[in-house]
C-alpha atoms as a PDB file:
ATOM      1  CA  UNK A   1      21.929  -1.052   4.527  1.00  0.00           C
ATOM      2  CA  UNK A   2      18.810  -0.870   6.893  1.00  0.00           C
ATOM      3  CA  UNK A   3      17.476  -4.380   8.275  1.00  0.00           C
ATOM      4  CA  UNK A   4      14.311  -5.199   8.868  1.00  0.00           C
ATOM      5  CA  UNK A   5      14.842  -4.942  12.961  1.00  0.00           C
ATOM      6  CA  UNK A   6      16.835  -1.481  12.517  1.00  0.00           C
ATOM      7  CA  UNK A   7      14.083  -0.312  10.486  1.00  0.00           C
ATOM      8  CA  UNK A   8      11.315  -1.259  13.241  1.00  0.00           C
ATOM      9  CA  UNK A   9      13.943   0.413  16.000  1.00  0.00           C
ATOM     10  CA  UNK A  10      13.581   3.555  13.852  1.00  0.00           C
ATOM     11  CA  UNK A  11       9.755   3.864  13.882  1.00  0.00           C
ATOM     12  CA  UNK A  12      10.100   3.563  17.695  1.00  0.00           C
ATOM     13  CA  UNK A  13      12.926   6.509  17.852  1.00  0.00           C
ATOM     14  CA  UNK A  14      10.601   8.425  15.977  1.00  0.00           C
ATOM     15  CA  UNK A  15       7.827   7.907  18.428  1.00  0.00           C
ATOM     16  CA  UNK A  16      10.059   8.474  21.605  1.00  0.00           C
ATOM     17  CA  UNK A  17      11.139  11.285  20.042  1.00  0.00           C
ATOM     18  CA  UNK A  18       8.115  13.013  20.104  1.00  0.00           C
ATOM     19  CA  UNK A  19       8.171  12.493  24.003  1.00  0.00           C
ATOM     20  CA  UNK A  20      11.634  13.491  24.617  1.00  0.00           C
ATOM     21  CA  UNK A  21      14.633  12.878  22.847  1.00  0.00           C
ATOM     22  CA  UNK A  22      17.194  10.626  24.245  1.00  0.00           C
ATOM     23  CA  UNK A  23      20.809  11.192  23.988  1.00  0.00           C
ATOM     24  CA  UNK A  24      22.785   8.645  21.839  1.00  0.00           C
ATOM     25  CA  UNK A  25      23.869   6.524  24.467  1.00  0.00           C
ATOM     26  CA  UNK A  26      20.714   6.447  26.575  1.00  0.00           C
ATOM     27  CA  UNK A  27      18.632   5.562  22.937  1.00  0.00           C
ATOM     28  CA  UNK A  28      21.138   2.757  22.425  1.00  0.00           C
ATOM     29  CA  UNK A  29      20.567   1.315  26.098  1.00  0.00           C
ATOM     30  CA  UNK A  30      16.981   1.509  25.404  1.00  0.00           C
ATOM     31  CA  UNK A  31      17.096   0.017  21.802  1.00  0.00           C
ATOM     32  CA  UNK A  32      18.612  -2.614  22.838  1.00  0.00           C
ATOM     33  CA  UNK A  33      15.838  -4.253  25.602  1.00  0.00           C
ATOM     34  CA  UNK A  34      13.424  -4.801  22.781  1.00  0.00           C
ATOM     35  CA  UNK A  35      12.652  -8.056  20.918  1.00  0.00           C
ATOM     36  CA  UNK A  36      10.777  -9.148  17.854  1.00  0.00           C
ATOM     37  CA  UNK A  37       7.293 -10.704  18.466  1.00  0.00           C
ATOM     38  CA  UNK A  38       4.455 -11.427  16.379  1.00  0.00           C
ATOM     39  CA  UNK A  39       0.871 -12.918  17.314  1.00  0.00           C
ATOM     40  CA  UNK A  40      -1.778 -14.411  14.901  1.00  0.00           C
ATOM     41  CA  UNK A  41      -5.470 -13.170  14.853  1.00  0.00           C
ATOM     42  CA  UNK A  42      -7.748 -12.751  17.768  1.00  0.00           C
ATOM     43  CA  UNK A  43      -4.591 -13.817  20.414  1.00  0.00           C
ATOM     44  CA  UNK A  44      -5.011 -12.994  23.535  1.00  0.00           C
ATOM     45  CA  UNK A  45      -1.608 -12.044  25.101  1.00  0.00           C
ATOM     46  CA  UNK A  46      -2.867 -10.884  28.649  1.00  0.00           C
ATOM     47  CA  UNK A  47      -5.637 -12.578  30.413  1.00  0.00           C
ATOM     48  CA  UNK A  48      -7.774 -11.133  33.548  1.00  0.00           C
ATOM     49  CA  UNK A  49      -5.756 -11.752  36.312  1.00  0.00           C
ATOM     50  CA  UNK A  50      -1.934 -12.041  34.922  1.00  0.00           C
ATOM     51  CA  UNK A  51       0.586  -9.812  35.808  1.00  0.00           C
ATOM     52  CA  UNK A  52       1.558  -7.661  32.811  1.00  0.00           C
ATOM     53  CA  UNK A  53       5.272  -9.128  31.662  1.00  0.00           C
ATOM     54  CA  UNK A  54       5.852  -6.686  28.259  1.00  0.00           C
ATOM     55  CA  UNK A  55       5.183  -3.561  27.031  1.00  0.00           C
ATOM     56  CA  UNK A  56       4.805  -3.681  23.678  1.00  0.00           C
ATOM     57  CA  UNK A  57       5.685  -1.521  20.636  1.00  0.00           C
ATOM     58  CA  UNK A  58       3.033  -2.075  17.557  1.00  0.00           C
ATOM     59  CA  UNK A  59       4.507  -2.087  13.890  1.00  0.00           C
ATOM     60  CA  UNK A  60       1.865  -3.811  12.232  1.00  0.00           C
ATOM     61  CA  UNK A  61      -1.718  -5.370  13.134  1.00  0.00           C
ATOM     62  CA  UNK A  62      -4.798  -3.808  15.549  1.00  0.00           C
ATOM     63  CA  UNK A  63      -5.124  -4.746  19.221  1.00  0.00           C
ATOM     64  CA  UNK A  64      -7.617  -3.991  21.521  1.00  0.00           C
ATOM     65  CA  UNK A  65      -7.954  -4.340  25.742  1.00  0.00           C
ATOM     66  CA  UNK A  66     -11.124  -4.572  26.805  1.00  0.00           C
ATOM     67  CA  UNK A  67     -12.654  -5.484  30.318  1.00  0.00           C
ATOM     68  CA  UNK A  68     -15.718  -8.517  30.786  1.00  0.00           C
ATOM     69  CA  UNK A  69     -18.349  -7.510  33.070  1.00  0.00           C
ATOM     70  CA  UNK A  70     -20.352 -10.066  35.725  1.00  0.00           C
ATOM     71  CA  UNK A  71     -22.747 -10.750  33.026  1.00  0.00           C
ATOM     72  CA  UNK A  72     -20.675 -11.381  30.489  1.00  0.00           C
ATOM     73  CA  UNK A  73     -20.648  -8.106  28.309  1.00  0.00           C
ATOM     74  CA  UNK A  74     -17.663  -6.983  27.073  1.00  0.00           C
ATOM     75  CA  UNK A  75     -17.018  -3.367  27.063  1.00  0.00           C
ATOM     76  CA  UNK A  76     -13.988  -2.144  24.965  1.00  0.00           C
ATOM     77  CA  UNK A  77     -11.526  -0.374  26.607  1.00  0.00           C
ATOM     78  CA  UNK A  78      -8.670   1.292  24.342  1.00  0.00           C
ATOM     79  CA  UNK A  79      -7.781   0.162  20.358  1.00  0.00           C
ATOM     80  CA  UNK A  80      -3.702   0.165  19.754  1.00  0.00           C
ATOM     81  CA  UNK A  81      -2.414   0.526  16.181  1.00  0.00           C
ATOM     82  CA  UNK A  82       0.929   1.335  14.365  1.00  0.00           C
ATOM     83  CA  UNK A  83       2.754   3.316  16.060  1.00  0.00           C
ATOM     84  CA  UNK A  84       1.881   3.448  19.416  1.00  0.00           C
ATOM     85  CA  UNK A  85       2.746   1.033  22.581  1.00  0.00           C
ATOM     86  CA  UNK A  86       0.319  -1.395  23.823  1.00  0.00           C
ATOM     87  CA  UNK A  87      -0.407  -3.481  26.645  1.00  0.00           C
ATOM     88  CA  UNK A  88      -1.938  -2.980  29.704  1.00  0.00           C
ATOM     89  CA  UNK A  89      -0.293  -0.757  31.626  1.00  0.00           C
ATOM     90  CA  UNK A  90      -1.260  -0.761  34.966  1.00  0.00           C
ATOM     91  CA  UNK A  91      -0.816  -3.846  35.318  1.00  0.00           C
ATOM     92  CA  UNK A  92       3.122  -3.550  34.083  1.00  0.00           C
ATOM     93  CA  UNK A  93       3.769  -0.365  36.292  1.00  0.00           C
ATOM     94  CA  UNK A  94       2.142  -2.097  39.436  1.00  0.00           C
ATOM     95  CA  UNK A  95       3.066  -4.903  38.849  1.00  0.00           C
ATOM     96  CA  UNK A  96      -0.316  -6.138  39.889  1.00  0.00           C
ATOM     97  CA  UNK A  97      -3.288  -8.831  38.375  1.00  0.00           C
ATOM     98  CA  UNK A  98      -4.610  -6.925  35.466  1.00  0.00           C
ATOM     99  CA  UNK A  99      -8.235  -6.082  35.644  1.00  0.00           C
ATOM    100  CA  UNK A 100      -8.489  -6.460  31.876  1.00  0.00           C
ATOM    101  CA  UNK A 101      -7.800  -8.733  28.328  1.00  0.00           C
ATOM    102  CA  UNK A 102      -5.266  -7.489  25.780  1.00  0.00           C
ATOM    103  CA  UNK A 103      -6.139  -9.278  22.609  1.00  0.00           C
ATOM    104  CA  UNK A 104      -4.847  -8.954  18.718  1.00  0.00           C
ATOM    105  CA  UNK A 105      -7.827  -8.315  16.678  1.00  0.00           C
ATOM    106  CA  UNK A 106      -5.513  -8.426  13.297  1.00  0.00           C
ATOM    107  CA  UNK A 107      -2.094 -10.383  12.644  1.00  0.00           C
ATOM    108  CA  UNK A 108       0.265  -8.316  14.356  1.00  0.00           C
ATOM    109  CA  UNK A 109       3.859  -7.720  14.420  1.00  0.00           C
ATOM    110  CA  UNK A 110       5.899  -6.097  17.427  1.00  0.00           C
ATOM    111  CA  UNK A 111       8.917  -5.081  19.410  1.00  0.00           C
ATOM    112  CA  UNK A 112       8.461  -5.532  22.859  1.00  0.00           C
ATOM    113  CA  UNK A 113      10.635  -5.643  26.133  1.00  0.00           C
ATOM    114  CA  UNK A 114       9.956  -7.136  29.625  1.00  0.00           C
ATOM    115  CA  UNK A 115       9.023  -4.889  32.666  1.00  0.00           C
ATOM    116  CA  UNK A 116      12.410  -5.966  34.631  1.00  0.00           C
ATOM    117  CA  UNK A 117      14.568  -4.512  31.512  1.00  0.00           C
ATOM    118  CA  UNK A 118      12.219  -1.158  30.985  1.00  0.00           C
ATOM    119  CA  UNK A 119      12.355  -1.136  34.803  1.00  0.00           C
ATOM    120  CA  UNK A 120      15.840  -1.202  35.542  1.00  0.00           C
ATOM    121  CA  UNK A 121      16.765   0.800  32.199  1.00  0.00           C
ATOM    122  CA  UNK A 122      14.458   3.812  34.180  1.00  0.00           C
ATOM    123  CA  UNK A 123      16.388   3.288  37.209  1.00  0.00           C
ATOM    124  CA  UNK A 124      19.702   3.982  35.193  1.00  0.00           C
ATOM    125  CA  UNK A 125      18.544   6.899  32.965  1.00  0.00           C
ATOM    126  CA  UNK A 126      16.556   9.314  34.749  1.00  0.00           C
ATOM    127  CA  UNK A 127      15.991  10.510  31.243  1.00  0.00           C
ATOM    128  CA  UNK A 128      14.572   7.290  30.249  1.00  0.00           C
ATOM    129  CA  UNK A 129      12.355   7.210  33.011  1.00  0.00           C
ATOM    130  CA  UNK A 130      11.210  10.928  32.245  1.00  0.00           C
ATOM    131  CA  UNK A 131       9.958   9.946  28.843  1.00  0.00           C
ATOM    132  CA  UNK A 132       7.843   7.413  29.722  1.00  0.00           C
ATOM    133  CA  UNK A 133       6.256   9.344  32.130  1.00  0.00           C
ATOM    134  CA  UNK A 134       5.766  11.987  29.145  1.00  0.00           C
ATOM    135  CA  UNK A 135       4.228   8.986  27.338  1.00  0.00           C
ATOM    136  CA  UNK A 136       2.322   7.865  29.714  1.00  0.00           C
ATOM    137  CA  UNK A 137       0.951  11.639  30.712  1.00  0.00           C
ATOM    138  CA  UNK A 138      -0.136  11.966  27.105  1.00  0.00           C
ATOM    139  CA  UNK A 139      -2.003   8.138  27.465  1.00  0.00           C
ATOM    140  CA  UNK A 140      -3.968   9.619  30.457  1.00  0.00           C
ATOM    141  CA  UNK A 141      -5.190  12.831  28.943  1.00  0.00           C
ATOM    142  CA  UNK A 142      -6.402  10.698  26.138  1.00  0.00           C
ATOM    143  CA  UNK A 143      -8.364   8.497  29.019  1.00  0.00           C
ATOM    144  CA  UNK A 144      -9.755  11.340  30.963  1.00  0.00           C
ATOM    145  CA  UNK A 145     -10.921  13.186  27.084  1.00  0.00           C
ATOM    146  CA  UNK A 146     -12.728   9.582  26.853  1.00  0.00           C
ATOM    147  CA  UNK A 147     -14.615   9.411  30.531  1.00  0.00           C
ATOM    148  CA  UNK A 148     -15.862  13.176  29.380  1.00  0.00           C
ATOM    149  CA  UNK A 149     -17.468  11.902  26.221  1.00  0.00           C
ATOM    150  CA  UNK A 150     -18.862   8.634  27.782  1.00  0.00           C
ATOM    151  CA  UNK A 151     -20.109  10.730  30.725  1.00  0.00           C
ATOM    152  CA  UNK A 152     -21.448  14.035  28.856  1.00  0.00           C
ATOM    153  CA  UNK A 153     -21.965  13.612  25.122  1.00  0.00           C
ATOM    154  CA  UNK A 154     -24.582  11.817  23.165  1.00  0.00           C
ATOM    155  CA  UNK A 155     -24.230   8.759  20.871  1.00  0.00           C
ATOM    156  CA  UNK A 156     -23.615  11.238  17.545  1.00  0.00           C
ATOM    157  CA  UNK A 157     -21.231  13.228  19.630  1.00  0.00           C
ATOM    158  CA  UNK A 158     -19.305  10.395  20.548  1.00  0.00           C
ATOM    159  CA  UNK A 159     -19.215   9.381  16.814  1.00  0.00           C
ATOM    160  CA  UNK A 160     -18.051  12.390  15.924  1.00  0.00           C
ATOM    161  CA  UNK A 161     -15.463  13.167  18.365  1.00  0.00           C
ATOM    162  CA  UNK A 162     -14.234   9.556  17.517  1.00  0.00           C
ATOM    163  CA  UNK A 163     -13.801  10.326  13.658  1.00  0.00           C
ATOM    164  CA  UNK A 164     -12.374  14.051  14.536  1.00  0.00           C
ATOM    165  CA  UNK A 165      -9.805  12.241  16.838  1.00  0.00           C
ATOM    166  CA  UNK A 166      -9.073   9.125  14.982  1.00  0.00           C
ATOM    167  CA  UNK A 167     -10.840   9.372  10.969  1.00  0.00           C
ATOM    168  CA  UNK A 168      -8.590   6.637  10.080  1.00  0.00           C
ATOM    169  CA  UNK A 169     -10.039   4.205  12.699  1.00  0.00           C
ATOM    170  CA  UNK A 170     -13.180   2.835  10.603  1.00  0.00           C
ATOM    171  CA  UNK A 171     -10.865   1.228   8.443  1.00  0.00           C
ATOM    172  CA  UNK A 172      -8.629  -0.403  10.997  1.00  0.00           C
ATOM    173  CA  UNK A 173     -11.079  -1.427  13.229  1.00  0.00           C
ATOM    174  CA  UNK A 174     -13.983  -4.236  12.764  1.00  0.00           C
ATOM    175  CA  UNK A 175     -17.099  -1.789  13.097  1.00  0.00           C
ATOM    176  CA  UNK A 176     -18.896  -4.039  16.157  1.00  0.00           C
ATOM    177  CA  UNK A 177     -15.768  -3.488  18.531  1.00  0.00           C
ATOM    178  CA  UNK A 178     -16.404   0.441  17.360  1.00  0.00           C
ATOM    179  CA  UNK A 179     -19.284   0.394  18.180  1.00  0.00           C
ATOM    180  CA  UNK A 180     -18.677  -1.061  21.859  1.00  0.00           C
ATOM    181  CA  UNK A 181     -15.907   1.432  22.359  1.00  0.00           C
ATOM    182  CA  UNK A 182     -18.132   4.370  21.915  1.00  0.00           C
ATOM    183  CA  UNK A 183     -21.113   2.568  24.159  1.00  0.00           C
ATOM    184  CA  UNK A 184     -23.461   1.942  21.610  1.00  0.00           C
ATOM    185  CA  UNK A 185     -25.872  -0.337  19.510  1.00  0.00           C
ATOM    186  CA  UNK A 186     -24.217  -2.012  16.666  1.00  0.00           C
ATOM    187  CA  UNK A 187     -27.417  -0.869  14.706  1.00  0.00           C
ATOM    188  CA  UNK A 188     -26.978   2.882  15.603  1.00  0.00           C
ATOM    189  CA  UNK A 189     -23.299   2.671  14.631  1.00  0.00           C
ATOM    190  CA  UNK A 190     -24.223   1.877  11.337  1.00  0.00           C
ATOM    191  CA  UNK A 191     -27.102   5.077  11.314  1.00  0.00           C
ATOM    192  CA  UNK A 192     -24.880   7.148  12.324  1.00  0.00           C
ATOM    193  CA  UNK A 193     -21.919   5.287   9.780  1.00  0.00           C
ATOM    194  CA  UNK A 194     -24.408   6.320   6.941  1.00  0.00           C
ATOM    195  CA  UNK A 195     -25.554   9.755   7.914  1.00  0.00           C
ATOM    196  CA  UNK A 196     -22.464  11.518  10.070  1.00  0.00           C
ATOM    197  CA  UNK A 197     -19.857  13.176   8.163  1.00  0.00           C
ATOM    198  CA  UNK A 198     -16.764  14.677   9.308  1.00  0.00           C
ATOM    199  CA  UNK A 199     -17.059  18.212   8.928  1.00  0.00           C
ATOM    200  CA  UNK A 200     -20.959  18.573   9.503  1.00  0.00           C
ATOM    201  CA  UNK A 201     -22.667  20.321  11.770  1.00  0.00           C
END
């Protein structure tokens, strides 16, 4: 019979998985640096300026970094969801101040292991290390896609791509931090929310 911890390792194989697939004893060593965590609504588990301590695992709940400019403004940087790690990641790999917040933005439930364990787990099992760089290969294509459609498309286009990437997104996210992730005026979110469908145009 499944607990409720095995189950949450299981989502996590599954997502390794589709990196590179461990061998048993390597998946064991690496199942068994993670921990249980959970964090209420709008938590903020990494300030501007702290050194990154976890990478985290989501299984439940919607997170969001984002960075706060001299003025003030925030400008959203990445959404995390179920099933996908989170955190920010420079700041764990470097081991250096993080230019950025990590915040919950929904009750949220996760496994998540400290840099030391993930670090010295790479150091053991070159295959360990190999997936994350898979993982973290795939989380940099994603970032450079991104800079192209802040840089070169239009407010619609951005929409669009957004819903074509992610259509499940509206209903995880609260529409204003959309909105900031693509760039944009709350009020033209909403336009475009009213007029854009996927599959037009």
């Amino acid at each position: 019979m499944q607990t409720p911890f095995s189950t949450d390792l299981a989502h996590l194989q599954t997502t390794t998985g589709q990196f590179f697939k461990l061998a048993a004893q390597e998946w064991d060593d690496f199942a068994a640096i993670w921990q249980p965590f959970e964090a209420g609504r709008k938590v903020i588990l990494t300030h501007e300026g702290d050194v990154e301590k976890y990478i985290y695992f989501v299984l439940e709940g919607v997170q969001r970094a984002y960075a706060v400019g001299e003025d003030g403004r925030e400008a959203t940087l990445v959404f995390t969801y179920p099933y996908s790690f989170s955190g920010v990641a420079d700041s764990l790999l470097l081991q250096q101040p993080s230019r950025y917040y990590f915040e919950t933005l929904t009750p949220s439930r996760f496994l998540r292991s400290t840099f030391r364990q993930l670090d010295e787990l790479m150091l053991q099992h070159h295959s360990i290390e190999r997936m994350i760089r898979l993982a973290l290969s795939h989380t940099l294509a994603g970032v450079l896609t991104r800079q192209i459609e802040l840089q070169s498309f239009s407010a619609e286009q951005r929409f669009r791509a957004l819903l074509t990437r992610s259509p499940h997104i509206l209903h995880l996210v609260p529409h204003k931090y959309l909105a900031n992730y693509l760039g944009m005026d709350p009020t033209n979110f909403s336009k475009l929310l009213g007029t854009v469908r996927i599959g037009e145009g």
